[in-house]
Protein backbone atom coordinates (compact mmCIF):
# COMPACT_ATOMS: atom_id res chain seq x y z
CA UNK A 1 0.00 0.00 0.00
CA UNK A 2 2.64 2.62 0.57
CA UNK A 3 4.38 2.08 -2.94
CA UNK A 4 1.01 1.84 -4.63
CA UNK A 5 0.91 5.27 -5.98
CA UNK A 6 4.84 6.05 -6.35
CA UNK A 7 7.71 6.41 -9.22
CA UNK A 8 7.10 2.90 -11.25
CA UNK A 9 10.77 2.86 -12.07
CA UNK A 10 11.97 3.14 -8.59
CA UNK A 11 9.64 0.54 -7.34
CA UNK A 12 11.38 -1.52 -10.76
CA UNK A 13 15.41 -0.86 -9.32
CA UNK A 14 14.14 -1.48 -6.08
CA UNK A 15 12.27 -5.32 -6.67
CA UNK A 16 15.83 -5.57 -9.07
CA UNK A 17 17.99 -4.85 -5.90
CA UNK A 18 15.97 -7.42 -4.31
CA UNK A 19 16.07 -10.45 -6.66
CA UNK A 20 19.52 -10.30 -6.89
CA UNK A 21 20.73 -13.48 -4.94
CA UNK A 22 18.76 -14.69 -8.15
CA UNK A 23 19.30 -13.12 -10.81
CA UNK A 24 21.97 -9.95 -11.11
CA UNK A 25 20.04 -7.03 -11.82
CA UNK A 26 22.63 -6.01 -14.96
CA UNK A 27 21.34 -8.99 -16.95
CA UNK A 28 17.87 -7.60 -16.87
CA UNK A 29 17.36 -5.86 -19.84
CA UNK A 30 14.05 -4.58 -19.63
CA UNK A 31 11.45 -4.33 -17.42
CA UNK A 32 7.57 -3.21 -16.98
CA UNK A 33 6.11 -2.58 -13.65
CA UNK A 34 2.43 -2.27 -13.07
CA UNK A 35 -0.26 -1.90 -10.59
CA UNK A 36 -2.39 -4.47 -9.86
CA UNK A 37 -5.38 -2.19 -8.30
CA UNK A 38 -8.14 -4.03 -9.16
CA UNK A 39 -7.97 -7.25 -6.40
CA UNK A 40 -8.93 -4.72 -3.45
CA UNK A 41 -11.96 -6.14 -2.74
CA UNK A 42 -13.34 -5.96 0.35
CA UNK A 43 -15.04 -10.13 0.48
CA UNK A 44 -13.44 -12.29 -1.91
CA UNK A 45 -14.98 -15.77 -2.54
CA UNK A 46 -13.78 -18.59 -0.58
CA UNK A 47 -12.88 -20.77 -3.09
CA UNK A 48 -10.42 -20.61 -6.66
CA UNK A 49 -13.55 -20.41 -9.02
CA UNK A 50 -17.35 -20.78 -8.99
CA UNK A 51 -18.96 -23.04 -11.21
CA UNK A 52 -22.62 -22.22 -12.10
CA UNK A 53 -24.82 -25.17 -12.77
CA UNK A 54 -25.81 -24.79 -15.88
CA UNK A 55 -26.06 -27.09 -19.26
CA UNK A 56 -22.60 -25.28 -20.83
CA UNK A 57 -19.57 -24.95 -18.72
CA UNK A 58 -20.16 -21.34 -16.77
CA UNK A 59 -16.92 -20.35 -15.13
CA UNK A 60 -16.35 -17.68 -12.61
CA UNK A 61 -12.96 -16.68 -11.05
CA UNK A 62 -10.19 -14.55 -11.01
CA UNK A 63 -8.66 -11.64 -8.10
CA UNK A 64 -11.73 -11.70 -6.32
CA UNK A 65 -11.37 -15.33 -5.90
CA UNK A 66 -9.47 -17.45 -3.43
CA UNK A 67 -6.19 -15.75 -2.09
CA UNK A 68 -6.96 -13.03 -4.60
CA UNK A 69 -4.29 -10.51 -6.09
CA UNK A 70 -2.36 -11.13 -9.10
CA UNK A 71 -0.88 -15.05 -8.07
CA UNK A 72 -5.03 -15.76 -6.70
CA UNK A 73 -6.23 -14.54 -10.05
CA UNK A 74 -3.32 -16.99 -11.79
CA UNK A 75 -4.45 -19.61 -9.66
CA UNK A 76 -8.34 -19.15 -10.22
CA UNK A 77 -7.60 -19.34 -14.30
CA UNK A 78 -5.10 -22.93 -13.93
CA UNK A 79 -7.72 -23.87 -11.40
CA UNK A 80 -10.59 -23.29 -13.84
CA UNK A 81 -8.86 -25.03 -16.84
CA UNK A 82 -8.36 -27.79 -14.78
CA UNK A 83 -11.96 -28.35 -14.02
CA UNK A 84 -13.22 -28.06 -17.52
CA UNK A 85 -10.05 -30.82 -18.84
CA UNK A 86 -11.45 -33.00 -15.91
CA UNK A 87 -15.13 -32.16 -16.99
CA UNK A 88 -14.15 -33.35 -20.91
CA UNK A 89 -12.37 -36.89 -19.82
């Protein structure tokens, strides 16, 4: 929260300072850093996805899902594909 709103290139040298022990920050070419402000949600649903009951497969996920933020909404998606593989076999 109290980077949210600053210099996007000195949030970039500082998560480069901090990777370091895996990866040294001169081999990085290029970069993009963005804000992810759209998993503040106040309730998130317990679970990855929600699957509606209907005849077609009716999905429902992403950062207000789960853990939410930007690995919850990654989750929710593999999660998701997942269930519709396991629905087709």
């Amino acid at each position: 929260q109290r980077h949210l709103d600053g210099d996007l290139q000195a949030a970039a040298k500082t998560l480069l300072s901090e990777a370091k022990k895996y990866i040294a920050p001169a081999q990085v070419l290029e970069w993009q850093v963005h804000r992810w402000r759209y998993s503040l949600c106040y309730q998130r649903h317990p679970a990855a996805f929600w699957a509606a009951r209907t005849a077609a497969p009716l999905l429902f996920g992403g950062d207000g899902f789960g853990m939410g933020n930007v690995e919850g909404a990654f989750i929710s998606g593999k999660e998701m594909a997942g269930h519709i593989l396991q629905k087709k076999n």
